[in-house]
C-alpha atoms as a PDB file:
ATOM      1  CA  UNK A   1     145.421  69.396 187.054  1.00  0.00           C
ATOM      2  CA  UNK A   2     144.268  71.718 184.595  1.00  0.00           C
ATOM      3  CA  UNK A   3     144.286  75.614 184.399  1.00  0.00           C
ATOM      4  CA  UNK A   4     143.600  78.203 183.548  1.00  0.00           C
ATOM      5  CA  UNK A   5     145.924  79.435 186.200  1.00  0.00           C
ATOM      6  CA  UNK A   6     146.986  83.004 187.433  1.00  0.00           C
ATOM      7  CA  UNK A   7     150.521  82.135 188.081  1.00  0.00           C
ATOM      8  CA  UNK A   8     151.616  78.410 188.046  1.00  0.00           C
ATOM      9  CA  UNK A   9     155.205  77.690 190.188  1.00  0.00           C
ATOM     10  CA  UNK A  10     157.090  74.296 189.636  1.00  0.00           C
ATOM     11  CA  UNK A  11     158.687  73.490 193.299  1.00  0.00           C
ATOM     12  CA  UNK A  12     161.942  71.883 192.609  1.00  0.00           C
ATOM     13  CA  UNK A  13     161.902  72.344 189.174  1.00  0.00           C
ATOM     14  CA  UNK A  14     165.070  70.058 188.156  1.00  0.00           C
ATOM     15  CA  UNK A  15     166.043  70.778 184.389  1.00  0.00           C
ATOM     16  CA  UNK A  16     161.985  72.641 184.138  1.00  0.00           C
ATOM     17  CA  UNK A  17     160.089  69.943 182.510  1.00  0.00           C
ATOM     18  CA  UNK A  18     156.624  70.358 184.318  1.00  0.00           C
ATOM     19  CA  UNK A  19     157.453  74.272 183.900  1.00  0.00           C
ATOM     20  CA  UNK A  20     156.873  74.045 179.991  1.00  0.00           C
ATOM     21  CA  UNK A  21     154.181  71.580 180.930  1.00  0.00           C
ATOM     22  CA  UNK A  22     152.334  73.980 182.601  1.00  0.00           C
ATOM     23  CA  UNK A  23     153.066  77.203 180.242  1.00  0.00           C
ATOM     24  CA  UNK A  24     150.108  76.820 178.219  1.00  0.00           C
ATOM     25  CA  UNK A  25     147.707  76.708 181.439  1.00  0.00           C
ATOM     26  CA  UNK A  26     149.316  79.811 183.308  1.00  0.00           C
ATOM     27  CA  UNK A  27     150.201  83.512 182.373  1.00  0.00           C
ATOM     28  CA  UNK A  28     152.894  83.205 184.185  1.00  0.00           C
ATOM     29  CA  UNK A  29     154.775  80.187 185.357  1.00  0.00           C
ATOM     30  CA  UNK A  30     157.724  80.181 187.708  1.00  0.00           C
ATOM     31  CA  UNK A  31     160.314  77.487 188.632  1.00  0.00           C
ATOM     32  CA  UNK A  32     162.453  77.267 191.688  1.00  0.00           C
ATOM     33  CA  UNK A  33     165.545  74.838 192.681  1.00  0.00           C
ATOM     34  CA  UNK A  34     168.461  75.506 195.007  1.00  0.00           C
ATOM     35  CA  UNK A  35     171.010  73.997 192.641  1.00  0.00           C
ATOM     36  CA  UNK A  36     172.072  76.455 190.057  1.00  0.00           C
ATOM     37  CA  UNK A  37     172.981  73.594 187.528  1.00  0.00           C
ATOM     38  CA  UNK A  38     169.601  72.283 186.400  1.00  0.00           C
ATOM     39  CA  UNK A  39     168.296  75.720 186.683  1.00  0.00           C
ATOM     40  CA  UNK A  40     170.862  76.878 184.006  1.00  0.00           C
ATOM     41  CA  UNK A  41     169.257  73.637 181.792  1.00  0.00           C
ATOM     42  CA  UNK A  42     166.214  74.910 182.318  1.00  0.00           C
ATOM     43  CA  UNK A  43     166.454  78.028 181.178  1.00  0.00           C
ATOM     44  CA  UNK A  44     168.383  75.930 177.556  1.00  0.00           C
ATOM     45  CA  UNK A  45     165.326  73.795 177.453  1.00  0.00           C
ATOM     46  CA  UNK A  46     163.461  76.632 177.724  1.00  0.00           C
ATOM     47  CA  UNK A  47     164.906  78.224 174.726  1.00  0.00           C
ATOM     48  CA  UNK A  48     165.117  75.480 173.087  1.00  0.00           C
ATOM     49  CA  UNK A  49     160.966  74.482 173.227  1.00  0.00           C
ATOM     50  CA  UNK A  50     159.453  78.557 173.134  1.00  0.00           C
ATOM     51  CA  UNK A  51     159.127  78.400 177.226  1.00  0.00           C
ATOM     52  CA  UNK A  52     159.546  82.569 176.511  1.00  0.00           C
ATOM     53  CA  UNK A  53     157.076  83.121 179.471  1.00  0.00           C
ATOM     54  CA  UNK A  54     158.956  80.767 182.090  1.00  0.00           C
ATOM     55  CA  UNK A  55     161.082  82.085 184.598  1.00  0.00           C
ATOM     56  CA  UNK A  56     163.415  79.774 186.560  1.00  0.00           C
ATOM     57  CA  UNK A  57     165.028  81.408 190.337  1.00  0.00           C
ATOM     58  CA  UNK A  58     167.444  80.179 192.693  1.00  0.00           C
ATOM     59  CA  UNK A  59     166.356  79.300 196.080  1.00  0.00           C
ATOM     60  CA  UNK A  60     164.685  77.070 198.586  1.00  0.00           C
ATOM     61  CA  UNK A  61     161.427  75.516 197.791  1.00  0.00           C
ATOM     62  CA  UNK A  62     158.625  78.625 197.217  1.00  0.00           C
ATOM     63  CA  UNK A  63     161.383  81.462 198.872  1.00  0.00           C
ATOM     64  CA  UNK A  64     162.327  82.734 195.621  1.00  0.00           C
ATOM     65  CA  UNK A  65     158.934  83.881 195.179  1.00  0.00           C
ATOM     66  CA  UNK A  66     158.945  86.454 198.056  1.00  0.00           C
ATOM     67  CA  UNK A  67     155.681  87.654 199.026  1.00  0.00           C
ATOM     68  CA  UNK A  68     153.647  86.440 196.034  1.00  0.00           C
ATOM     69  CA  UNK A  69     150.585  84.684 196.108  1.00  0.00           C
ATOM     70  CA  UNK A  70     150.286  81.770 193.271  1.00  0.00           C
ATOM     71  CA  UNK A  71     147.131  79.258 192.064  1.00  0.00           C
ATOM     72  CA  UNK A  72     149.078  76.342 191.690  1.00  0.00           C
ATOM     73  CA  UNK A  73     152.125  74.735 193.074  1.00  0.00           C
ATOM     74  CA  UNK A  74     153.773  71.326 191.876  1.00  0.00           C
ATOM     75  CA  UNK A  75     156.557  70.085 193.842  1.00  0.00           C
ATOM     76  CA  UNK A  76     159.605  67.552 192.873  1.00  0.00           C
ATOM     77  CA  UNK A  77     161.393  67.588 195.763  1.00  0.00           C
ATOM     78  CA  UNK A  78     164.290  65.559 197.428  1.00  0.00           C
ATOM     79  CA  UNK A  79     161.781  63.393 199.121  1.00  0.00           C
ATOM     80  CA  UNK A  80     163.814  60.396 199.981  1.00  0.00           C
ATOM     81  CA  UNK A  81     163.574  59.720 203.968  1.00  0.00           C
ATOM     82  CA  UNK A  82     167.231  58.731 204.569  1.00  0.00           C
ATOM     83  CA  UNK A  83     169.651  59.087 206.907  1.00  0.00           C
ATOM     84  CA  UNK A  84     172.046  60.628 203.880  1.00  0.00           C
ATOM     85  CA  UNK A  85     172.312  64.348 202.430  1.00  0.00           C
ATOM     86  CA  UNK A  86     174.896  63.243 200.016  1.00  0.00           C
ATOM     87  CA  UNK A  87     172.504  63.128 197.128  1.00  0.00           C
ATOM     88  CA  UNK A  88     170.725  66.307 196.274  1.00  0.00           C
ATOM     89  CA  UNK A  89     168.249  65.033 193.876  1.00  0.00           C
ATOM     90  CA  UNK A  90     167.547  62.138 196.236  1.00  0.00           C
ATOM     91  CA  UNK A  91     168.171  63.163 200.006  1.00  0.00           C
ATOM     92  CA  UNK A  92     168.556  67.609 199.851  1.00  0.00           C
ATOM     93  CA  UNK A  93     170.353  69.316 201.959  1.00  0.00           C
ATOM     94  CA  UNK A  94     168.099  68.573 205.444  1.00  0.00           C
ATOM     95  CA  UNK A  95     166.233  65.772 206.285  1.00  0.00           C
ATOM     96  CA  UNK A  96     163.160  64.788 204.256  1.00  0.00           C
ATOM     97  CA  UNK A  97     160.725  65.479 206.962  1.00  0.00           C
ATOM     98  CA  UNK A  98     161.531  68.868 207.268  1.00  0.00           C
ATOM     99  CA  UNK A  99     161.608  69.303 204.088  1.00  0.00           C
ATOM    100  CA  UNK A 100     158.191  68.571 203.445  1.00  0.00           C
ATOM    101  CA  UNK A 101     156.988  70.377 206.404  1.00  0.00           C
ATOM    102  CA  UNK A 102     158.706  73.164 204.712  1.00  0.00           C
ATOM    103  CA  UNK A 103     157.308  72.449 201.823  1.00  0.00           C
ATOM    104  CA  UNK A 104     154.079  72.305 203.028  1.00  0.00           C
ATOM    105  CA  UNK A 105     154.194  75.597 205.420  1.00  0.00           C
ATOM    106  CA  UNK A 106     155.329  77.148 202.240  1.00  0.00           C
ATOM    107  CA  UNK A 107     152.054  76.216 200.151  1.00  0.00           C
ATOM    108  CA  UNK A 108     150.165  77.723 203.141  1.00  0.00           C
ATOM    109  CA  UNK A 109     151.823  81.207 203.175  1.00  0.00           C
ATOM    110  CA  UNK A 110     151.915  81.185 199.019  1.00  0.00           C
ATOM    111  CA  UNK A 111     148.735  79.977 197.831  1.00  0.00           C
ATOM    112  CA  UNK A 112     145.574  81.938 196.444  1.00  0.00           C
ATOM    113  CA  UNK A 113     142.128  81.193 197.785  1.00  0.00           C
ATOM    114  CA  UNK A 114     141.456  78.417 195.827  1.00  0.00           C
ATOM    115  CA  UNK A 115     144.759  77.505 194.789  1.00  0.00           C
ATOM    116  CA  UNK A 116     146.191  73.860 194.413  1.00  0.00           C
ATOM    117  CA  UNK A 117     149.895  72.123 195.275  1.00  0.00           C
ATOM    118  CA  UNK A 118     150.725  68.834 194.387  1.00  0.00           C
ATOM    119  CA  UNK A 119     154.034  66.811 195.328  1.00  0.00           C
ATOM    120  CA  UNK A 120     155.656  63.420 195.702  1.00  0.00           C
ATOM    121  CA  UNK A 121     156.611  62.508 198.744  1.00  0.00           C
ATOM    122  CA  UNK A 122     157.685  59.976 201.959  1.00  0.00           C
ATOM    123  CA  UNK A 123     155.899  59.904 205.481  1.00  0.00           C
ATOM    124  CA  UNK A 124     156.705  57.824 208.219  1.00  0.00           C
ATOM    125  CA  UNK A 125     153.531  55.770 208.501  1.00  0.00           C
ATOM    126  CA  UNK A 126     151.765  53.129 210.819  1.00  0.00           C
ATOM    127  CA  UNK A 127     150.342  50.224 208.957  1.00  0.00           C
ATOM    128  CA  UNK A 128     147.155  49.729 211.140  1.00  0.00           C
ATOM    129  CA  UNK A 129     146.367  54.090 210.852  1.00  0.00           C
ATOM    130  CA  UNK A 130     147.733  54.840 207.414  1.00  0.00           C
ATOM    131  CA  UNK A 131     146.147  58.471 207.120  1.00  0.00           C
ATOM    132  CA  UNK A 132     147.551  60.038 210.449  1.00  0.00           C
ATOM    133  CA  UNK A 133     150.718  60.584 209.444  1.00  0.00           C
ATOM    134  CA  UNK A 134     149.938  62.799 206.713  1.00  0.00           C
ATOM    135  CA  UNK A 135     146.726  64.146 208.613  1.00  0.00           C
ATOM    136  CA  UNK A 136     149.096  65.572 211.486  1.00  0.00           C
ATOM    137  CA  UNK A 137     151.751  66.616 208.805  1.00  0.00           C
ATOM    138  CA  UNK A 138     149.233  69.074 207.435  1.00  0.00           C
ATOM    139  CA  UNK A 139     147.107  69.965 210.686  1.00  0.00           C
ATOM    140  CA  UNK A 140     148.223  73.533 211.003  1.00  0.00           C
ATOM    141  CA  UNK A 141     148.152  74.510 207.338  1.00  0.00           C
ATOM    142  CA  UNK A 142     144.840  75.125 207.057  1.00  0.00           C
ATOM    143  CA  UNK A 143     144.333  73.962 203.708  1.00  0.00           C
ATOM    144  CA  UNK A 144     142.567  71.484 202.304  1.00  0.00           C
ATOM    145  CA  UNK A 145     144.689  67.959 201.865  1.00  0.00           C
ATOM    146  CA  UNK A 146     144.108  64.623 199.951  1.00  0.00           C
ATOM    147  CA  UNK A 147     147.122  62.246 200.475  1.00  0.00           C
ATOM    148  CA  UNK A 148     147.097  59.172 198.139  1.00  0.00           C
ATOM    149  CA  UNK A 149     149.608  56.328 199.618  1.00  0.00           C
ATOM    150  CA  UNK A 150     150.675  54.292 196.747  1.00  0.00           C
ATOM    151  CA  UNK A 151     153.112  52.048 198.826  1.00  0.00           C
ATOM    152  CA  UNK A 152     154.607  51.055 202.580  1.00  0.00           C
ATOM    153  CA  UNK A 153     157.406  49.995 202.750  1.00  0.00           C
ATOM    154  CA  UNK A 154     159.705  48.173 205.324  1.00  0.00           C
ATOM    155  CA  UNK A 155     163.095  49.915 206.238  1.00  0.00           C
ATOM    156  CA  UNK A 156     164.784  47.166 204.932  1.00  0.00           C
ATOM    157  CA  UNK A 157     162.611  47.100 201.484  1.00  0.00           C
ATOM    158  CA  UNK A 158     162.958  51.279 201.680  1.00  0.00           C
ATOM    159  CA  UNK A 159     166.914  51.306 202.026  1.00  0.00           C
ATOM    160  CA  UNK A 160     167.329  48.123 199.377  1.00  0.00           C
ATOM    161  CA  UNK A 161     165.099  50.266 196.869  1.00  0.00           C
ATOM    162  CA  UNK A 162     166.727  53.207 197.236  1.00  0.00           C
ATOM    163  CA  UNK A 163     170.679  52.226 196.879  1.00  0.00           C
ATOM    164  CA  UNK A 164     169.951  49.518 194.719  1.00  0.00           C
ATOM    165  CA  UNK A 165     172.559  51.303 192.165  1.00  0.00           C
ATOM    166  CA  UNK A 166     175.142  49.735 194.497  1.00  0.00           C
ATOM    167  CA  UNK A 167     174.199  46.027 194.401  1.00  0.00           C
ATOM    168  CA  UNK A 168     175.748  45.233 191.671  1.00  0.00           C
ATOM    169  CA  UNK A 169     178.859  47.639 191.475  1.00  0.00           C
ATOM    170  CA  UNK A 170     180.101  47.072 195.463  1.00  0.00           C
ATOM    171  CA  UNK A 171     178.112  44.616 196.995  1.00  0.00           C
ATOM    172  CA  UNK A 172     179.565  44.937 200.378  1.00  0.00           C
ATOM    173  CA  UNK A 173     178.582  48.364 200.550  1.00  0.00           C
ATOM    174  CA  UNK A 174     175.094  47.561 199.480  1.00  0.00           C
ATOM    175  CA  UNK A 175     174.778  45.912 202.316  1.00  0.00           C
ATOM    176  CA  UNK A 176     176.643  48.541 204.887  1.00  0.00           C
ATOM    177  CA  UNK A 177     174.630  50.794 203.643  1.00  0.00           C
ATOM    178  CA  UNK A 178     171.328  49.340 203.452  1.00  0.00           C
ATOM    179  CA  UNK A 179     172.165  48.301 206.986  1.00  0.00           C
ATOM    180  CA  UNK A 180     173.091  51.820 208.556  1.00  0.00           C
ATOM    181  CA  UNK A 181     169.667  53.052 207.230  1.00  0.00           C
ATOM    182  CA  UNK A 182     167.623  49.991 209.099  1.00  0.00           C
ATOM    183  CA  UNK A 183     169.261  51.427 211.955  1.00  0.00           C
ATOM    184  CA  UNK A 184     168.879  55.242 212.022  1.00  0.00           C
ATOM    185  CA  UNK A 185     165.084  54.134 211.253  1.00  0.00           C
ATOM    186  CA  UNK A 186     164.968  51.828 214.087  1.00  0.00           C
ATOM    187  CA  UNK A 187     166.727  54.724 216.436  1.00  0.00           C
ATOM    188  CA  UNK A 188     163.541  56.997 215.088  1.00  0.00           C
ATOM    189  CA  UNK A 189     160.969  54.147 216.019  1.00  0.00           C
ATOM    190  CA  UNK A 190     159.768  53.980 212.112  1.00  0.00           C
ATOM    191  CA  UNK A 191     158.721  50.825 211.279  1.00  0.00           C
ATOM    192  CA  UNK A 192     157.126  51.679 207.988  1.00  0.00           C
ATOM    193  CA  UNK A 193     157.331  54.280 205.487  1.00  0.00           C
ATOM    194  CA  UNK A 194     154.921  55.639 203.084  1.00  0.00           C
ATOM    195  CA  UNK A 195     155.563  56.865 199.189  1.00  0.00           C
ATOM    196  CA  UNK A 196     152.704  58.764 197.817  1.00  0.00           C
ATOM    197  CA  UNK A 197     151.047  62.317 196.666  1.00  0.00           C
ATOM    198  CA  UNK A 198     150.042  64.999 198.835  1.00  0.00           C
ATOM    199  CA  UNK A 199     147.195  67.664 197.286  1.00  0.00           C
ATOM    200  CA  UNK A 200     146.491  71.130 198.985  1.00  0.00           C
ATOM    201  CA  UNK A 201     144.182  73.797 198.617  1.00  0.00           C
ATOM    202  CA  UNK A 202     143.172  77.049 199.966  1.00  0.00           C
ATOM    203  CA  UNK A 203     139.544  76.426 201.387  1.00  0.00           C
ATOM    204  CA  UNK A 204     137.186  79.255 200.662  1.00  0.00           C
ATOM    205  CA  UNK A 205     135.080  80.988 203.509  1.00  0.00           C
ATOM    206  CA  UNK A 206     135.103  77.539 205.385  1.00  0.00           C
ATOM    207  CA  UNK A 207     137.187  74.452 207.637  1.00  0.00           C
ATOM    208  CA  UNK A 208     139.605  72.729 205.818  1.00  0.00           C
ATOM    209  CA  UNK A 209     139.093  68.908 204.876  1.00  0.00           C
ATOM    210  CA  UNK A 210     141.148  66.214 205.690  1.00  0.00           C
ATOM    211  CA  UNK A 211     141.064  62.680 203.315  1.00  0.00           C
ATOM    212  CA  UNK A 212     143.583  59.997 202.532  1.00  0.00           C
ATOM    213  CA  UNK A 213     143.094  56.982 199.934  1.00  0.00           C
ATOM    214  CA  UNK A 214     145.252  54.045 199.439  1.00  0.00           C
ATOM    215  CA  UNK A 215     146.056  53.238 196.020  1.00  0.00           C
ATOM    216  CA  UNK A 216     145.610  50.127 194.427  1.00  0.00           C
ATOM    217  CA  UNK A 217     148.464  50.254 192.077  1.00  0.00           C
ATOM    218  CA  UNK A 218     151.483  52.199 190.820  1.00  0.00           C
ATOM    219  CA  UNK A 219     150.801  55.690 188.559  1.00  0.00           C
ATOM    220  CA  UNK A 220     149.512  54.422 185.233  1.00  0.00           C
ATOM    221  CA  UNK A 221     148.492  58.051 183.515  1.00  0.00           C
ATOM    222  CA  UNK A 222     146.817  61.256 184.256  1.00  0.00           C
ATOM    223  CA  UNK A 223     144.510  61.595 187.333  1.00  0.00           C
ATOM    224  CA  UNK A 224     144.145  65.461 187.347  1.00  0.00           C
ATOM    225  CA  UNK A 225     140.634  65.321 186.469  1.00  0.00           C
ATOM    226  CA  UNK A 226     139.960  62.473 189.419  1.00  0.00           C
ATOM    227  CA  UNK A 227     141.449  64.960 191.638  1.00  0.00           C
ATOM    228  CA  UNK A 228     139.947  67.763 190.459  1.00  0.00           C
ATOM    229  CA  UNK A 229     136.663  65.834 191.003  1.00  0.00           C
ATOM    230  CA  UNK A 230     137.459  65.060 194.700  1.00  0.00           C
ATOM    231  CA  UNK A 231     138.641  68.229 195.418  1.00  0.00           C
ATOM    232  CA  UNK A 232     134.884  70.100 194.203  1.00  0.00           C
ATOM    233  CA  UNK A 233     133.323  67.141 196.087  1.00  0.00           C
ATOM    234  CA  UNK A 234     135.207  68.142 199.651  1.00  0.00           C
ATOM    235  CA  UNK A 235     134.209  72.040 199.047  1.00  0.00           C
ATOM    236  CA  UNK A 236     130.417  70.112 198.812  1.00  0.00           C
ATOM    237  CA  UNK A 237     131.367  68.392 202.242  1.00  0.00           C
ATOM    238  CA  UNK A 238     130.233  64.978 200.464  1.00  0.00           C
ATOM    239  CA  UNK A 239     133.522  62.745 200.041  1.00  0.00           C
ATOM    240  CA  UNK A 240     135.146  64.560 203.303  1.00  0.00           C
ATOM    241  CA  UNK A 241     134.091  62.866 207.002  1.00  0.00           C
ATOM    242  CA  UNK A 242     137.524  63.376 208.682  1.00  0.00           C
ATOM    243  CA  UNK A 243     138.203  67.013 210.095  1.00  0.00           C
ATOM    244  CA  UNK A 244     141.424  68.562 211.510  1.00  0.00           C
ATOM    245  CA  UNK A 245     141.181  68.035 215.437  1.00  0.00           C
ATOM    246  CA  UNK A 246     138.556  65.391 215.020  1.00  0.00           C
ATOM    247  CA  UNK A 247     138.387  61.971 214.897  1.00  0.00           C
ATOM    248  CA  UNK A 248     139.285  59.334 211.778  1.00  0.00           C
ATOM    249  CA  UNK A 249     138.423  56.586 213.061  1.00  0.00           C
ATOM    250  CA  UNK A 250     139.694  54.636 209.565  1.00  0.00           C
ATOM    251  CA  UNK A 251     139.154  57.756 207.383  1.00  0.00           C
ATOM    252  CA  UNK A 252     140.785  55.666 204.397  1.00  0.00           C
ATOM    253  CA  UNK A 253     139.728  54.705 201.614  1.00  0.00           C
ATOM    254  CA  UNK A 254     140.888  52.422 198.735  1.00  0.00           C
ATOM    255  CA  UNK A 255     141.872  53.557 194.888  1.00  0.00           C
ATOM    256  CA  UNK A 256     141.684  51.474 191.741  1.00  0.00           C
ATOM    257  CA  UNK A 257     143.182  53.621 189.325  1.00  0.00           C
ATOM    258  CA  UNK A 258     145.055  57.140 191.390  1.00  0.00           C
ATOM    259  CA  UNK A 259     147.762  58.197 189.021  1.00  0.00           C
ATOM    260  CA  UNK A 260     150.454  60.908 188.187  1.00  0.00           C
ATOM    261  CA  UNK A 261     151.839  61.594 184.958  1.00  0.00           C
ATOM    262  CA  UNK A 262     154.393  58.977 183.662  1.00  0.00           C
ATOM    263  CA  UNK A 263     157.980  60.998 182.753  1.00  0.00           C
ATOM    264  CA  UNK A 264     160.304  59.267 180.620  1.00  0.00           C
ATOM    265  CA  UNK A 265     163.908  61.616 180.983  1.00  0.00           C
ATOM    266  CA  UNK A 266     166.144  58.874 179.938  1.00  0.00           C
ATOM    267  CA  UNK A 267     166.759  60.545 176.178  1.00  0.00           C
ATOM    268  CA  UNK A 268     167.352  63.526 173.871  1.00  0.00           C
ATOM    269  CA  UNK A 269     163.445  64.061 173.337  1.00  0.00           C
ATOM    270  CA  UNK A 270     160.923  64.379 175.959  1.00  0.00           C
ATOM    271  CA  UNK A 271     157.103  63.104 176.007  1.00  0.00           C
ATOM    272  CA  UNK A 272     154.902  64.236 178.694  1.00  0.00           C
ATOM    273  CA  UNK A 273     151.386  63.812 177.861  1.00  0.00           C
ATOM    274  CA  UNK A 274     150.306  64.684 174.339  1.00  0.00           C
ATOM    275  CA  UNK A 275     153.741  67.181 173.868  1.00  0.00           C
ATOM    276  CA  UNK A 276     156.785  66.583 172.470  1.00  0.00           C
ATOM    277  CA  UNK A 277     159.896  68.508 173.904  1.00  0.00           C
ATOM    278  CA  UNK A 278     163.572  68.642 172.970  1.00  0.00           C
ATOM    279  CA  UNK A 279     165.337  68.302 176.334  1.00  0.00           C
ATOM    280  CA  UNK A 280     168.616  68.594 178.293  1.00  0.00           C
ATOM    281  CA  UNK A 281     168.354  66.338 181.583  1.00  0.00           C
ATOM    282  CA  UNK A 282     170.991  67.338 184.508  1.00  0.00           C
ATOM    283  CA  UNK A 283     172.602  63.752 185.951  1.00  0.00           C
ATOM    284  CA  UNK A 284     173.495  64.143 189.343  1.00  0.00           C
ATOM    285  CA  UNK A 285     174.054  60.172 190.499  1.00  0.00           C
ATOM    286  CA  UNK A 286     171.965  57.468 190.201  1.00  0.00           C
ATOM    287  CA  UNK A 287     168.245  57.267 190.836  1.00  0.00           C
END
C-alpha cells in the first residue's frame, strides 16, 4: 500500500528489502529482526542504495520500537506452522501460532488510528468455515482485518512443500520427516492449513470489521490499491457483513486477481516494483 506514511516499520525485516521499498513513502522507516546477521546486511544494503533515513534494531517482532506508535507495519515473519524451530527464517524460535498472535497483539498496541499491517502467514483452517480461523485469531485486537487465503493445504501436501530441499539430497529423511510433521498435526487435530495475507487497521471512532476472501490464484503483482479500496469500503460499512462476536454464516468471498508483490532475491541486483537495488541477501538454509 501506498503512503504517505508517518513512520513505516518492516516486521522481520531479513536483509531490509521492503525497508528501502518503503523509504520514499515514510519519514521515517524502521526495520526489526531478532537475528543480528541480516540486520548487519541491511544496514550494507542500506548504504549501498541511499537508505540514509532507515534504521534497522534488534529484537522481537515490533519490541524494538518501545512505546511508539507507527502508520504502517509489514511483516515477513517465520510463518511456517511446523513442528521444527531449527530454521529461523522458516520455523523462529516458538511456534508459528504464537508467533502470529504475537505478531498480531503487537500491531494492536503499535498502530496509529488509521494505521495499516500487512503479513504472510499460516492458520490452521477448516475447509467447510475457511474465515474462522483467522476471524478468532484477530477477535481481541480490535482492529480492522481482511485475511486473503491463497491456499489449503493437507498436512501431508504442507510438510512435502516445505522440506522438499530434502527429496532429492536424503530421500529417507524426506520421508521421516515429512512423516513426523503429519503426526504432530494429527496430535493438534489440524486437518488443513491455510497460507495467505492478513491486513489490519486501526478503526476510527467505530467497531472493527471482520472479512476474509479466498483467492483464486497465486500473487501475480501489486494489489495495494485493491486493498486500499476494500479497506475505505469497510470504514463505509458496504463490503463488511461479518462483525467480531457475531455471526458469519459463510462471510467468504472469492478473488480473481488478490496479489502481493513478486520478490526475486536469488542475485546480485534486486527488482521490486519499478526500482532497481544493489543487494546483499543473508542464506540461512534452504527455502
Amino acid at each position: 500500500m501506498s503512503g504517505p506514511f508517518r513512520h513505516a516499520v518492516y516486521m522481520g525485516c531479513g536483509s531490509g528489502v521492503l525497508a528501502l521499498e518503503m523509504a520514499p513513502e515514510a519519514a521515517q522507516v524502521s526495520g526489526t529482526d531478532i537475528n543480528p546477521r541480516p540486520l548487519a546486511l541491511a544496514r550494507i544494503n542500506a548504504a549501498m542504495n541511499g537508505g540514509g533515513r532507515v534504521r534497522f534494531l534488534e529484537g522481537s517482532l515490533l519490541d524494538p520500537l518501545g512505546d511508539a506508535t507507527v502508520d504502517q507495519i509489514v511483516g515477513n515473519l517465520p510463518f511456517v506452522m511446523s513442528p521444527d524451530q531449527s530454521l529461523i527464517y522458516r520455523d523462529g524460535e516458538r511456534p508459528a501460532a504464537q508467533l502470529l498472535r504475537e505478531a498480531i497483539a503487537g500491531a494492536s498496541r503499535h498502530l496509529s488510528p488509521g494505521g495499516v499491517a500487512q503479513m504472510l502467514c499460516n492458520w490452521a483452517s477448516d475447509p467447510a468455515e475457511l474465515a474462522a480461523e483467522p476471524q478468532r485469531l484477530v477477535a481481541q485486537s480490535g482492529l480492522d482485518a481482511i485475511a486473503i487465503s491463497y491456499s489449503n493445504r493437507t498436512p501431508r501436501e504442507h510438510a512435502k512443500n516445505w522440506n522438499q530441499s530434502l527429496a532429492n539430497s536424503n530421500p529417507q529423511e524426506f520421508e521421516r520427516v515429512s512423516d513426523r510433521w503429519q503426526e504432530w498435526f494429527a496430535a493438534q487435530n489440524i486437518n488443513s492449513i491455510a497460507f495467505g495475507y492478513l491486513t489490519l487497521r486501526r478503526p476510527i471512532a467505530r467497531a472493527p470489521s471482520f472479512r476474509h476472501f479466498s483467492a483464486a490464484s497465486w500473487p501475480v503483482g501489486n494489489a495495494g490499491r485493491h486493498v486500499a479500496r476494500l479497506l475505505r469500503e469497510m470504514s463505509g460499512r458496504s463490503v463488511c457483513n461479518a462483525r467480531y462476536g457475531g455471526s458469519t454464516s459463510d462471510g467468504s468471498c472469492s478473488l480473481s486477481d488478490q496479489s502481493a508483490r513478486k520478490r526475486n532475491l536469488s542475485g546480485s541486483c534486486l527488482v521490486v516494483g519499478a526500482r532497481r537495488f544493489n543487494w546483499l541477501a543473508a542464506r540461512s538454509g534452504p527455502g
